[in-house]
PDB file of N, CA and C in Angstrom:
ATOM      1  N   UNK A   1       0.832  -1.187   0.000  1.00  0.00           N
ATOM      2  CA  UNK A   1       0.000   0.000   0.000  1.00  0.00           C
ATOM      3  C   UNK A   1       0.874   1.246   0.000  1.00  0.00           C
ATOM      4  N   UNK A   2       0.428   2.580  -0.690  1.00  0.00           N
ATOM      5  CA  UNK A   2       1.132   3.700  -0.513  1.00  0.00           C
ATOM      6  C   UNK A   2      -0.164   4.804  -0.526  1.00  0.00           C
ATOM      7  N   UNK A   3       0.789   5.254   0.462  1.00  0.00           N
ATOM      8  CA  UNK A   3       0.039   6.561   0.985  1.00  0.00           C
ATOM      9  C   UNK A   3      -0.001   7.791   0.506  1.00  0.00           C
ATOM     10  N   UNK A   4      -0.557   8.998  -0.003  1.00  0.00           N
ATOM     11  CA  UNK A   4      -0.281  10.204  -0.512  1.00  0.00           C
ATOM     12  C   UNK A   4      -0.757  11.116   0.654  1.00  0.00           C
ATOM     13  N   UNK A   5       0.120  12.294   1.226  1.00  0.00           N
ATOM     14  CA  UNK A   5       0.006  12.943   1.451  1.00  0.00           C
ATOM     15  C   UNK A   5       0.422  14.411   1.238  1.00  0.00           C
ATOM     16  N   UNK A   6      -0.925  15.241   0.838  1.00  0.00           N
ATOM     17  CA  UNK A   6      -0.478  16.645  -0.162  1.00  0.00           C
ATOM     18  C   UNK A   6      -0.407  17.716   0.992  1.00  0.00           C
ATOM     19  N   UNK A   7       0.435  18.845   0.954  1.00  0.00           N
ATOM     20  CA  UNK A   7      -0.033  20.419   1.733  1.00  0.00           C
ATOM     21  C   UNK A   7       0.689  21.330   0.675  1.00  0.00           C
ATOM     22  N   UNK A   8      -0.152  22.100   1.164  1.00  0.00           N
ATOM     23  CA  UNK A   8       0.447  23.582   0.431  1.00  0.00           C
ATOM     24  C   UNK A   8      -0.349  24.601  -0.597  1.00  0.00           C
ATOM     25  N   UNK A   9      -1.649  24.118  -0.474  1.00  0.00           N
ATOM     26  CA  UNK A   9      -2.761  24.920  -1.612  1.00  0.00           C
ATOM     27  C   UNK A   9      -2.716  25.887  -0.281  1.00  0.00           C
ATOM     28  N   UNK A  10      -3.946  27.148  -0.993  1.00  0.00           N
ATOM     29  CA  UNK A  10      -4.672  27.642   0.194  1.00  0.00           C
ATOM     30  C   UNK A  10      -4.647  28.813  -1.361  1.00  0.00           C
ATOM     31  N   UNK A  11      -4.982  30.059  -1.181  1.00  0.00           N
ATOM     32  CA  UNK A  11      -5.279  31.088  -1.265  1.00  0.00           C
ATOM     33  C   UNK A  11      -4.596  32.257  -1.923  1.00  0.00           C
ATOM     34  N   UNK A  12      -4.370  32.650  -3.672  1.00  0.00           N
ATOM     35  CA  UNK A  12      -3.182  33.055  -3.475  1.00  0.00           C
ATOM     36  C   UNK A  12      -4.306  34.434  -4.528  1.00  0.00           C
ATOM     37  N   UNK A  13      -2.998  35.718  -4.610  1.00  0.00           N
ATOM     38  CA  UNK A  13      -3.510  36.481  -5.719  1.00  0.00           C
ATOM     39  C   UNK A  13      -2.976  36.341  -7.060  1.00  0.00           C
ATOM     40  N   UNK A  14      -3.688  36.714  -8.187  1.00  0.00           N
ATOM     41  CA  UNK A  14      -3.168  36.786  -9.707  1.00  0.00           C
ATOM     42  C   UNK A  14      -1.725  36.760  -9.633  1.00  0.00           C
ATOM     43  N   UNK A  15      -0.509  36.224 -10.572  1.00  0.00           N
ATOM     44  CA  UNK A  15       0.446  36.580 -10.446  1.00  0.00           C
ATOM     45  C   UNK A  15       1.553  36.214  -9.241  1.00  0.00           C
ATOM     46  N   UNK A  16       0.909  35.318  -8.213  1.00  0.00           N
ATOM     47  CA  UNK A  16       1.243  35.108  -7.542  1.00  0.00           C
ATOM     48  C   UNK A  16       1.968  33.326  -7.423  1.00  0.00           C
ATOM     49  N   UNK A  17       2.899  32.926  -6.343  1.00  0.00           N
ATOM     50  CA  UNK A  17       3.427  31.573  -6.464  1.00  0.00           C
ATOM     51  C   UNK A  17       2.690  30.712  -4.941  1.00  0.00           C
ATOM     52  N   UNK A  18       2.836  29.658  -5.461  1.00  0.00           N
ATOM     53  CA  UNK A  18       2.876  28.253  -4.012  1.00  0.00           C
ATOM     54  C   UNK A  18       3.563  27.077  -4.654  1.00  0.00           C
ATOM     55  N   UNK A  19       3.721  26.676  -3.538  1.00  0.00           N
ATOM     56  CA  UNK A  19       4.567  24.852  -3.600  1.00  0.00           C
ATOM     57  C   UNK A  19       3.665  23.948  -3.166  1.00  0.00           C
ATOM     58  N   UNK A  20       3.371  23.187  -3.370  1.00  0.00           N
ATOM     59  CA  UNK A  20       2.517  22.175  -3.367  1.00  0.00           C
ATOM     60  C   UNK A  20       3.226  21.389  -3.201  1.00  0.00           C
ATOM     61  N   UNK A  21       3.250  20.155  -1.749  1.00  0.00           N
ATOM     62  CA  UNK A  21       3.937  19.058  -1.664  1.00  0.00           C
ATOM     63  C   UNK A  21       2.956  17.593  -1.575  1.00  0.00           C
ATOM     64  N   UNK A  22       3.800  16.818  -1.586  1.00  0.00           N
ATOM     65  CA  UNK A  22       3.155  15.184  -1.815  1.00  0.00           C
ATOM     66  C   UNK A  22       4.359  14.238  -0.731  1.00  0.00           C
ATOM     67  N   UNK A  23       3.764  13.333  -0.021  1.00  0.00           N
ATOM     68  CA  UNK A  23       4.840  13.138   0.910  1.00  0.00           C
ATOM     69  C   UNK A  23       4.729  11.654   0.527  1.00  0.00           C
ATOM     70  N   UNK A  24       4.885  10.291   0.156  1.00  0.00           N
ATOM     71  CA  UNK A  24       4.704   9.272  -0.153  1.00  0.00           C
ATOM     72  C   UNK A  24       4.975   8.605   1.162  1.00  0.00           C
ATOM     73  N   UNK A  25       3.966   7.157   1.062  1.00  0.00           N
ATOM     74  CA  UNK A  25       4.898   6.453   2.384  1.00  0.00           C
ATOM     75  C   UNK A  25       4.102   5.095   2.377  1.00  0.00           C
ATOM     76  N   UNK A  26       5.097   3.872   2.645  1.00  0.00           N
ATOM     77  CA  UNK A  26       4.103   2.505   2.485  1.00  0.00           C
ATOM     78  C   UNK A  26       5.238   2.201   1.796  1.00  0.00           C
ATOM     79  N   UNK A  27       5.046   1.246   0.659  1.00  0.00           N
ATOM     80  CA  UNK A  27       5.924   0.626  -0.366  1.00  0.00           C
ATOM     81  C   UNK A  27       6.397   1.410  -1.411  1.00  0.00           C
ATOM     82  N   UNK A  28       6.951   2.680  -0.795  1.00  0.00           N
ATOM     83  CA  UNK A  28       7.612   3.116  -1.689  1.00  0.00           C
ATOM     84  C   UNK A  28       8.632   2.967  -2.836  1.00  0.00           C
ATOM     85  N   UNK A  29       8.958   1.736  -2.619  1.00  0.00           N
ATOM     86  CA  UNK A  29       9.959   1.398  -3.600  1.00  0.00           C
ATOM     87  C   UNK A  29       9.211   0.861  -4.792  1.00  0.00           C
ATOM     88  N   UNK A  30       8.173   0.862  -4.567  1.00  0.00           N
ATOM     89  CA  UNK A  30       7.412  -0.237  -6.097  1.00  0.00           C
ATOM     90  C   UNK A  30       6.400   1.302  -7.025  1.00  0.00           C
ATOM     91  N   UNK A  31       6.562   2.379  -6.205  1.00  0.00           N
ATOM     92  CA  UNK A  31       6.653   3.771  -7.261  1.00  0.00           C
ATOM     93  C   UNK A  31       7.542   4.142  -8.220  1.00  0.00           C
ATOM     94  N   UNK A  32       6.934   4.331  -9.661  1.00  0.00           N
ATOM     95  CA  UNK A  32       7.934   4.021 -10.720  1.00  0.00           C
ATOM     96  C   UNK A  32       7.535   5.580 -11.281  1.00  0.00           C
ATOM     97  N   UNK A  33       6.542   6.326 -10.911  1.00  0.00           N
ATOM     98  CA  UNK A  33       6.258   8.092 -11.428  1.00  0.00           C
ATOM     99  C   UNK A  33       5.125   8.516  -9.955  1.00  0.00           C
ATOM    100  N   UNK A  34       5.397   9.951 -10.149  1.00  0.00           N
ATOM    101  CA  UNK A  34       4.670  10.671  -8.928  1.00  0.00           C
ATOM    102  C   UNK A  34       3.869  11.907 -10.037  1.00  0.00           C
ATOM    103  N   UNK A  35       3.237  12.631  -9.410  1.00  0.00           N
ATOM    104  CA  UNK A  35       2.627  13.341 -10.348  1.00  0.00           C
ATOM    105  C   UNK A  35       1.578  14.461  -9.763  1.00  0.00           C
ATOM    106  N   UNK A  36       0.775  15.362 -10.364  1.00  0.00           N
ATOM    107  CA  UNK A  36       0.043  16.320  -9.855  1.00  0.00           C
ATOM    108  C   UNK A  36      -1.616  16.314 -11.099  1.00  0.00           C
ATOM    109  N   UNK A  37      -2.147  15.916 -10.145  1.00  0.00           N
ATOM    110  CA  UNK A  37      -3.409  16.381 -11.310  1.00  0.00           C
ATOM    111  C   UNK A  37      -4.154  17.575 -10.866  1.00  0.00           C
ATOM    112  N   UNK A  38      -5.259  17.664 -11.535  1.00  0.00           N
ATOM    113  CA  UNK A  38      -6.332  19.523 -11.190  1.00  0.00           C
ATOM    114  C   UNK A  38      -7.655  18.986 -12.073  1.00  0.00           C
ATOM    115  N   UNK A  39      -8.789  19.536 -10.770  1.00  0.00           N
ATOM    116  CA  UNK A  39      -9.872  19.150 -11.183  1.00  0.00           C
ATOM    117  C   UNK A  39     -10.630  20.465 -10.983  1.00  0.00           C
ATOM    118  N   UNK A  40     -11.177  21.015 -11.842  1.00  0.00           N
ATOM    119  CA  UNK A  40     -11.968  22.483 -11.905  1.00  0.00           C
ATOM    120  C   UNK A  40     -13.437  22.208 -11.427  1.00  0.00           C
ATOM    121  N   UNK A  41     -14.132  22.503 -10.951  1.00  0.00           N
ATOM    122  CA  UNK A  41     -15.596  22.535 -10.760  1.00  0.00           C
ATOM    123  C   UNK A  41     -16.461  22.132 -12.114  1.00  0.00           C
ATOM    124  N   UNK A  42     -16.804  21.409 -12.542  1.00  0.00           N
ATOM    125  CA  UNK A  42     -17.703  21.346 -14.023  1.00  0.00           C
ATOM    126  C   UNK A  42     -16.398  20.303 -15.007  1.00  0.00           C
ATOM    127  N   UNK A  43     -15.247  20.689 -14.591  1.00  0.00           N
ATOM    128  CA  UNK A  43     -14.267  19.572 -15.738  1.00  0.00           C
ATOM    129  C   UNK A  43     -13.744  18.684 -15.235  1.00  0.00           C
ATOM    130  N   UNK A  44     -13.517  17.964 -16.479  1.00  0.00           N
ATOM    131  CA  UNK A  44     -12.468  16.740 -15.955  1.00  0.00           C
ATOM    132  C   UNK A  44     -11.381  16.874 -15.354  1.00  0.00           C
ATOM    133  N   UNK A  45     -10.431  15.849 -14.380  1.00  0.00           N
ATOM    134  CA  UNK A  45      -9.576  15.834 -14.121  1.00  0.00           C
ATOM    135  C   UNK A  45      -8.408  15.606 -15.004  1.00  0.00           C
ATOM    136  N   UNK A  46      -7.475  16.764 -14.780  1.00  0.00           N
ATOM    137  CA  UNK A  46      -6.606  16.721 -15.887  1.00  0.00           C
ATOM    138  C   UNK A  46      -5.264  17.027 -14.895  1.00  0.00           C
ATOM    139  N   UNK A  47      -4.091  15.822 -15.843  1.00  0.00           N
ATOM    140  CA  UNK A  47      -2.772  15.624 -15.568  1.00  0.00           C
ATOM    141  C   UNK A  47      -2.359  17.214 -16.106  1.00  0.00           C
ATOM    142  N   UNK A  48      -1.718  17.588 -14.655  1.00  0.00           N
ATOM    143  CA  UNK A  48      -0.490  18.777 -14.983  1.00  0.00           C
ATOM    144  C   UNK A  48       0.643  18.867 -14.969  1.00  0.00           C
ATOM    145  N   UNK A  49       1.166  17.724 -13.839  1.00  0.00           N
ATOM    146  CA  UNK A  49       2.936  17.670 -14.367  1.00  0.00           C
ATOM    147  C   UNK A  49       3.159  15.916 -13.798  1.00  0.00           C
ATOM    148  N   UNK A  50       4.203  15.663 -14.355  1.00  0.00           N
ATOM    149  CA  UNK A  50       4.463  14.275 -13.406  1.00  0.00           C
ATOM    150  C   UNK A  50       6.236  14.263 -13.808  1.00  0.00           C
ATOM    151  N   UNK A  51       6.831  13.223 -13.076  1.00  0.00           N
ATOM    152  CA  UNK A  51       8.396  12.920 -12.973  1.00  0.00           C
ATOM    153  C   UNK A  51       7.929  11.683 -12.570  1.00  0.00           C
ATOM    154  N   UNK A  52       9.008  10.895 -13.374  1.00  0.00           N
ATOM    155  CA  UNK A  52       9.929   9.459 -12.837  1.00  0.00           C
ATOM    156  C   UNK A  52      10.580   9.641 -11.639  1.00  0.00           C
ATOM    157  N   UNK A  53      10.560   8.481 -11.031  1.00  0.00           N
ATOM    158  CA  UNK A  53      11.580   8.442  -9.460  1.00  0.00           C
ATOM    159  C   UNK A  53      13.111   8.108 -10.073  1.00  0.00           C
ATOM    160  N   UNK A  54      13.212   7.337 -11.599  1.00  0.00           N
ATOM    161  CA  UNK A  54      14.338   6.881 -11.611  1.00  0.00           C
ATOM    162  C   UNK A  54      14.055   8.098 -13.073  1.00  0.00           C
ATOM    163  N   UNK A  55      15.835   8.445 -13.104  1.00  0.00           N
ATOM    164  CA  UNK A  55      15.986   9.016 -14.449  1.00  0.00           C
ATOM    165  C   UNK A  55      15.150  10.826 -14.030  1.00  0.00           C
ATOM    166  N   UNK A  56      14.054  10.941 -13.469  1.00  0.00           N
ATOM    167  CA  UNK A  56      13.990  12.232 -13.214  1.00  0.00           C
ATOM    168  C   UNK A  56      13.280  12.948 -14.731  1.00  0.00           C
ATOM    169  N   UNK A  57      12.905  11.979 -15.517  1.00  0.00           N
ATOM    170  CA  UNK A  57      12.155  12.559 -16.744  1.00  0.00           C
ATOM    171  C   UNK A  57      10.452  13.560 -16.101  1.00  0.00           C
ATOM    172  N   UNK A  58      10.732  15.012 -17.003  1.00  0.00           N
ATOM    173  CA  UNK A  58       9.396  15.155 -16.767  1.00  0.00           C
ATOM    174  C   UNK A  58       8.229  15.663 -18.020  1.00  0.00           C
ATOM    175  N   UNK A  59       7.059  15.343 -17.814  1.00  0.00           N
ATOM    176  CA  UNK A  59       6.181  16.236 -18.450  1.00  0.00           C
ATOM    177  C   UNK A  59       5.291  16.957 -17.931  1.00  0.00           C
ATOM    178  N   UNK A  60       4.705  18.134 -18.560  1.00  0.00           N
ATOM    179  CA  UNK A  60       4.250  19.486 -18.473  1.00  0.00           C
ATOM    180  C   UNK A  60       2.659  19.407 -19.237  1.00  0.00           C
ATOM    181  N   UNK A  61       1.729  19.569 -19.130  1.00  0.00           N
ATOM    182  CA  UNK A  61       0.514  20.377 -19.966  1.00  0.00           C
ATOM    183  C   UNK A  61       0.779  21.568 -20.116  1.00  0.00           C
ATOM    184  N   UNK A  62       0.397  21.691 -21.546  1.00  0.00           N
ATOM    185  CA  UNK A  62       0.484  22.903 -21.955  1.00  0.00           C
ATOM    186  C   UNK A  62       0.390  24.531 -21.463  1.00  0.00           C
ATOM    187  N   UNK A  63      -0.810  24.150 -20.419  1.00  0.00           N
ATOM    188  CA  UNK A  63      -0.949  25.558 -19.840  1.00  0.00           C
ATOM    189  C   UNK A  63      -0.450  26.010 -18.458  1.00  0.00           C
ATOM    190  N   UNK A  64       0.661  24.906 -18.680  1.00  0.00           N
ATOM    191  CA  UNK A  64       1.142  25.371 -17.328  1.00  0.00           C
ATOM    192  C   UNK A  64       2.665  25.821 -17.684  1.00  0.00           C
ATOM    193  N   UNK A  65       3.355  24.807 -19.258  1.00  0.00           N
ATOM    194  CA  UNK A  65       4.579  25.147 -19.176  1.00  0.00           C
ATOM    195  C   UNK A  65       5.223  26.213 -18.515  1.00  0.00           C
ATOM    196  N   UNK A  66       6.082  26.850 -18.375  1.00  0.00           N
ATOM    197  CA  UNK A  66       7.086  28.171 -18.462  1.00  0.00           C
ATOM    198  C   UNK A  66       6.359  29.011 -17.011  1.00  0.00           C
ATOM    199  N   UNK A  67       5.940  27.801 -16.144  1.00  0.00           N
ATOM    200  CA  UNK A  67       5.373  28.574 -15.035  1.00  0.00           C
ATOM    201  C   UNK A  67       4.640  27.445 -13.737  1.00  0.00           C
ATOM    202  N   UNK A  68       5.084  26.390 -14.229  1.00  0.00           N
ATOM    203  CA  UNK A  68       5.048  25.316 -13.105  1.00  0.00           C
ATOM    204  C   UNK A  68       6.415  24.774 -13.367  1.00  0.00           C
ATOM    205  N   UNK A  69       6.520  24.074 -11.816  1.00  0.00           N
ATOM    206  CA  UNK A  69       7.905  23.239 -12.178  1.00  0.00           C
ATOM    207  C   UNK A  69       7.528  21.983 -11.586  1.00  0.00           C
ATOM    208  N   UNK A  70       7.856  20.960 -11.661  1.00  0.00           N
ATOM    209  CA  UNK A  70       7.710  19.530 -10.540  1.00  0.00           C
ATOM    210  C   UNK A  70       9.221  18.960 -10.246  1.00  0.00           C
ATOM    211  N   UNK A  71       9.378  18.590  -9.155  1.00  0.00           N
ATOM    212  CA  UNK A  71      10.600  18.021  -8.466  1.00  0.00           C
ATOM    213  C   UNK A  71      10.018  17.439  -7.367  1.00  0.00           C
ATOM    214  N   UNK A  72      11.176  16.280  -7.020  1.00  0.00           N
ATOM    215  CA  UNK A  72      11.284  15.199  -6.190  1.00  0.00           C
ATOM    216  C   UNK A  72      12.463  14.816  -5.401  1.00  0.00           C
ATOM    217  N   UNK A  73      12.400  14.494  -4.337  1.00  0.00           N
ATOM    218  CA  UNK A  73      13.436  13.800  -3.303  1.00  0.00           C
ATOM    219  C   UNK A  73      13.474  12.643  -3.172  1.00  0.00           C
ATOM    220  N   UNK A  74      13.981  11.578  -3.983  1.00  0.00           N
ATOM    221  CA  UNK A  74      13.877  10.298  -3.398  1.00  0.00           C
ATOM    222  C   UNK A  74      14.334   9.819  -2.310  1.00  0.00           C
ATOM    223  N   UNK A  75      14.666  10.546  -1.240  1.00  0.00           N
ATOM    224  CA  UNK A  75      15.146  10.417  -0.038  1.00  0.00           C
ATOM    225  C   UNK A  75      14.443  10.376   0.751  1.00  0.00           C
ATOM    226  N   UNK A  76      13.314  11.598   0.129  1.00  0.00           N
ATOM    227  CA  UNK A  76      11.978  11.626   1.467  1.00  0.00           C
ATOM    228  C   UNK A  76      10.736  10.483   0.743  1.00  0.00           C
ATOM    229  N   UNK A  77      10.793  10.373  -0.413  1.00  0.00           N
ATOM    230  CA  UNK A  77       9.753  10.231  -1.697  1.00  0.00           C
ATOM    231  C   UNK A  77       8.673  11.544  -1.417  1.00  0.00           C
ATOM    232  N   UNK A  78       9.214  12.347  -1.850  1.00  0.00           N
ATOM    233  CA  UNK A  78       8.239  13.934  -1.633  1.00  0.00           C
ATOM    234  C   UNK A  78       8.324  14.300  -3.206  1.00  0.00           C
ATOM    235  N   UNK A  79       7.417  14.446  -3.654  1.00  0.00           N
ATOM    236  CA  UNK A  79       7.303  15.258  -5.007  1.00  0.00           C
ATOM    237  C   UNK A  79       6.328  16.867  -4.824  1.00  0.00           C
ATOM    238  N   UNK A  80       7.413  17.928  -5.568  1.00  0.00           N
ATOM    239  CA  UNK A  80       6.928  19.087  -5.422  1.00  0.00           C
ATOM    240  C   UNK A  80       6.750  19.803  -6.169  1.00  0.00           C
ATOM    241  N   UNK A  81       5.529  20.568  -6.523  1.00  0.00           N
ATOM    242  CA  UNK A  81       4.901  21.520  -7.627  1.00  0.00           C
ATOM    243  C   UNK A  81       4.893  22.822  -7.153  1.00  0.00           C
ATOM    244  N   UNK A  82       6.310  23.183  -7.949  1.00  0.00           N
ATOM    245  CA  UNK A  82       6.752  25.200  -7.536  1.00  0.00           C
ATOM    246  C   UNK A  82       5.493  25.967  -8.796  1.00  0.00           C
ATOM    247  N   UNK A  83       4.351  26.453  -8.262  1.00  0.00           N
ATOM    248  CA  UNK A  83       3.951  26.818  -8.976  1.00  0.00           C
ATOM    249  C   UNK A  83       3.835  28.835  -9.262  1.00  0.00           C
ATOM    250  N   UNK A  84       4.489  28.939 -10.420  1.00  0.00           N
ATOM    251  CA  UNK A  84       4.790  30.709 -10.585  1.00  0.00           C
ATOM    252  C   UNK A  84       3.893  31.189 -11.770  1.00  0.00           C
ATOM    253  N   UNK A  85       3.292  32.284 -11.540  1.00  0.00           N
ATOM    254  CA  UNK A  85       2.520  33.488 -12.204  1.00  0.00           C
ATOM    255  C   UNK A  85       1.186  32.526 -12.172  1.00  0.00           C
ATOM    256  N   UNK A  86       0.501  32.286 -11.339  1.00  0.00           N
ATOM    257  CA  UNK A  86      -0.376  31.739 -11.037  1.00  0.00           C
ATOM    258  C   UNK A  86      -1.885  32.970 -11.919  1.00  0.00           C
ATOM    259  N   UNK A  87      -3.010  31.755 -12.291  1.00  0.00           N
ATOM    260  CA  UNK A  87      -3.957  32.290 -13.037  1.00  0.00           C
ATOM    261  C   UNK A  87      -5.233  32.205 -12.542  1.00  0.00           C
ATOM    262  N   UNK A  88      -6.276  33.040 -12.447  1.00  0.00           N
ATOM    263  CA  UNK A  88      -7.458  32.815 -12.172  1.00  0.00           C
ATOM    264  C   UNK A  88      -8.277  31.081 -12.654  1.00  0.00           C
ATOM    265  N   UNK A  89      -7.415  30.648 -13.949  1.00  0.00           N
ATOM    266  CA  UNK A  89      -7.920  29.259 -14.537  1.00  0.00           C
ATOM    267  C   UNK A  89      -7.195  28.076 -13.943  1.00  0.00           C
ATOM    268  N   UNK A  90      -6.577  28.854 -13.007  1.00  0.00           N
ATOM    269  CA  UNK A  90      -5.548  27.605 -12.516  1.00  0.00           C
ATOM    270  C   UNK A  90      -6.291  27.207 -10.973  1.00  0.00           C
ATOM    271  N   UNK A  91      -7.630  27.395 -10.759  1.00  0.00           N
ATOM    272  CA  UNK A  91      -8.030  27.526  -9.454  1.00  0.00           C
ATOM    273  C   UNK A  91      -8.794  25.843 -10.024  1.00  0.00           C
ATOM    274  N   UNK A  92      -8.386  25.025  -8.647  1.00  0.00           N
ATOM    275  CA  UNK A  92      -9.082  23.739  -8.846  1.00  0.00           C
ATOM    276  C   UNK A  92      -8.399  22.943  -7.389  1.00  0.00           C
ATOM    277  N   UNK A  93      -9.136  21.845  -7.301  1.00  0.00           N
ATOM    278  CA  UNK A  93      -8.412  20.949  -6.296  1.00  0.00           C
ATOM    279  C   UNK A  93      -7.111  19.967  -7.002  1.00  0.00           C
ATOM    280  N   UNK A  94      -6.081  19.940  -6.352  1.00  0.00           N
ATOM    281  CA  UNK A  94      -4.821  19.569  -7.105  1.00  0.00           C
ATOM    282  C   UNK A  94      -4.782  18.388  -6.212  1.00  0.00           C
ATOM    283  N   UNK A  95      -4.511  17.350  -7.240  1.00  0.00           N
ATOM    284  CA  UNK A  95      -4.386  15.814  -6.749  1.00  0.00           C
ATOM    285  C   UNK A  95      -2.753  15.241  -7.486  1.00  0.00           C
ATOM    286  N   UNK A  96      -2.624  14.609  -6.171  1.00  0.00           N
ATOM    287  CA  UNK A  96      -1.025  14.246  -5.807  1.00  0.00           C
ATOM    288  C   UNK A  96      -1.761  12.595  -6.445  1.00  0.00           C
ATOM    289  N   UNK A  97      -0.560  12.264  -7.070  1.00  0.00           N
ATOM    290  CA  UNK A  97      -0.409  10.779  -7.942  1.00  0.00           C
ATOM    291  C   UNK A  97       0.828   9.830  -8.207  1.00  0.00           C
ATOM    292  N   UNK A  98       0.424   8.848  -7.691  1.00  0.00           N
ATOM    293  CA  UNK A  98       1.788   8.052  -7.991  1.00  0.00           C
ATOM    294  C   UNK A  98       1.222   6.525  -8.522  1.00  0.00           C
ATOM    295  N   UNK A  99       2.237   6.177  -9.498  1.00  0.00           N
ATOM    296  CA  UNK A  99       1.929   5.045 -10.249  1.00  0.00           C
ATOM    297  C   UNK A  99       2.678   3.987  -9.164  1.00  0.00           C
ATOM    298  N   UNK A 100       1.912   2.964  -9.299  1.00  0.00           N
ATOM    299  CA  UNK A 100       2.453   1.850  -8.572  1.00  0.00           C
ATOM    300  C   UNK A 100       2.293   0.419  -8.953  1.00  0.00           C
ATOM    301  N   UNK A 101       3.048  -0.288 -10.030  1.00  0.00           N
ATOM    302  CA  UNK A 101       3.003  -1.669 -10.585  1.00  0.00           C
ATOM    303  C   UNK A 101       1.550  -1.126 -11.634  1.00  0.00           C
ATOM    304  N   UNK A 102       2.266  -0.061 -11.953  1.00  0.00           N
ATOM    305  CA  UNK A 102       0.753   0.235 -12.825  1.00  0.00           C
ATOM    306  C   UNK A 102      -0.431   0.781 -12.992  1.00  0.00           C
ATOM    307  N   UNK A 103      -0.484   0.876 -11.176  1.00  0.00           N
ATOM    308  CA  UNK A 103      -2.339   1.354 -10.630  1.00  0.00           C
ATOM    309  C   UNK A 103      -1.938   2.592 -10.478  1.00  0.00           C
ATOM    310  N   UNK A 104      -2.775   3.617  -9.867  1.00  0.00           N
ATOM    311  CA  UNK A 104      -2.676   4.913  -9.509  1.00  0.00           C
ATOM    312  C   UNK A 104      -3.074   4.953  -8.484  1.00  0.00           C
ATOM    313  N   UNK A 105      -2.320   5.579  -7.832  1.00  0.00           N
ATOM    314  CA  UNK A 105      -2.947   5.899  -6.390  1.00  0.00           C
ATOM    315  C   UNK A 105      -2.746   7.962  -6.308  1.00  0.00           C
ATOM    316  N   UNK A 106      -3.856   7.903  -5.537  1.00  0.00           N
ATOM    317  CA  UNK A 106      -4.479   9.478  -5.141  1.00  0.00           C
ATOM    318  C   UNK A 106      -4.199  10.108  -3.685  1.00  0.00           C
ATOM    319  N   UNK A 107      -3.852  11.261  -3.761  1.00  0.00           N
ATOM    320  CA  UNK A 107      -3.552  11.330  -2.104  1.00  0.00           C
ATOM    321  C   UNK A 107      -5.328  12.453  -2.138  1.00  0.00           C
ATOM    322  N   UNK A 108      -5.950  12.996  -0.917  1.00  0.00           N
ATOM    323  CA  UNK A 108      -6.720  13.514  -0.819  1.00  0.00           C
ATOM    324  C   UNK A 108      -7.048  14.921  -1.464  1.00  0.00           C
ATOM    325  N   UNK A 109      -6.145  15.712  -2.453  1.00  0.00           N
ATOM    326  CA  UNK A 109      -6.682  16.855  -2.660  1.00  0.00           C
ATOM    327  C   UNK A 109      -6.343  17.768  -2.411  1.00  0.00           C
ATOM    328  N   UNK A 110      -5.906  18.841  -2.347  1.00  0.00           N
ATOM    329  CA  UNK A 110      -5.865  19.871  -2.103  1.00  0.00           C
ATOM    330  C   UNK A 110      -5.968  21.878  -2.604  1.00  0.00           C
ATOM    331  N   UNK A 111      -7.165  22.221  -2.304  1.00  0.00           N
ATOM    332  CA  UNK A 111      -7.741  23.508  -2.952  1.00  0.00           C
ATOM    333  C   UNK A 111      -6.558  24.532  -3.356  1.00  0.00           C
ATOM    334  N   UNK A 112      -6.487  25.048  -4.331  1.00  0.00           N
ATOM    335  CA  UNK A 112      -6.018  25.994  -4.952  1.00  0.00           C
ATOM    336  C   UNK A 112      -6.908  27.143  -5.542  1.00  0.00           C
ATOM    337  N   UNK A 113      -6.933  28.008  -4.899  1.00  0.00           N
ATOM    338  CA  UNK A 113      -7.770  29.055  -5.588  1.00  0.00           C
ATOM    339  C   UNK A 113      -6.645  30.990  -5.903  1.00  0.00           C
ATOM    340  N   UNK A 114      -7.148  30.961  -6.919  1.00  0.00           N
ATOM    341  CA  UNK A 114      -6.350  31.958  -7.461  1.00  0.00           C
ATOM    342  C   UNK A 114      -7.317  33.257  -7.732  1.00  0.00           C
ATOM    343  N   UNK A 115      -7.513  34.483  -7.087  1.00  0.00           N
ATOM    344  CA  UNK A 115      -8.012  35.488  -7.556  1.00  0.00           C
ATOM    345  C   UNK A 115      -7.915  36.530  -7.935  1.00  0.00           C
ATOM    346  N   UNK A 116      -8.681  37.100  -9.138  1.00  0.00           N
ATOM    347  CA  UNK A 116      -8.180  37.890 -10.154  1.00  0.00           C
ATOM    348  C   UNK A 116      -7.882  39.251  -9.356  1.00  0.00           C
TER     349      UNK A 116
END
């Protein structure tokens, strides 16, 4: 079993940054990617960044490039979303993700709201 645990949403203005963390814990060693999703009120849940534990490869959605970053500690298994110039469209609950032998696992959520 692995555990997700997220902090770091809360409340920010236009233009503004947060870090968003993910703390892993359980069988961490059988995590092969960690990741960040965002779910808007009315839309689907959509992948915004993720990294490999090994190799450190990452990808980006489009509307976040050149203004999110994702990084990881495999020391702690913590994966972290530096997020800069933050947007009124970027307001959603952000879900922490890690692949495990394949499955996905979800940590609980956490609100991000951005106002104009």
């Amino acid at each position: 079993q692995v555990q997700l645990v997220e902090s770091g949403g809360g409340l920010v203005q236009a233009g503004g940054s947060l870090r968003l963390s993910c703390a892993a814990s359980g069988i961490i060693s059988a995590i092969t990617a960690m990741g960040w999703y965002r779910q808007a009120p009315g839309r689907q849940r959509e992948m915004v960044a993720d990294i490999t534990t090994s190799g450190g490869s990452t990808n980006y959605a489009d509307s976040v490039k050149g203004r999110f970053t994702i990084s990881r500690d495999n020391a702690k298994m913590t994966v972290y979303l530096q997020m800069n110039s933050l947007k009124p469209e970027d307001t959603a609950v952000y879900y922490c993700n890690a692949v495990v032998a394949a499955h996905d696992r979800w940590g609980q959520g956490t609100q991000v709201t951005v106002s104009s």
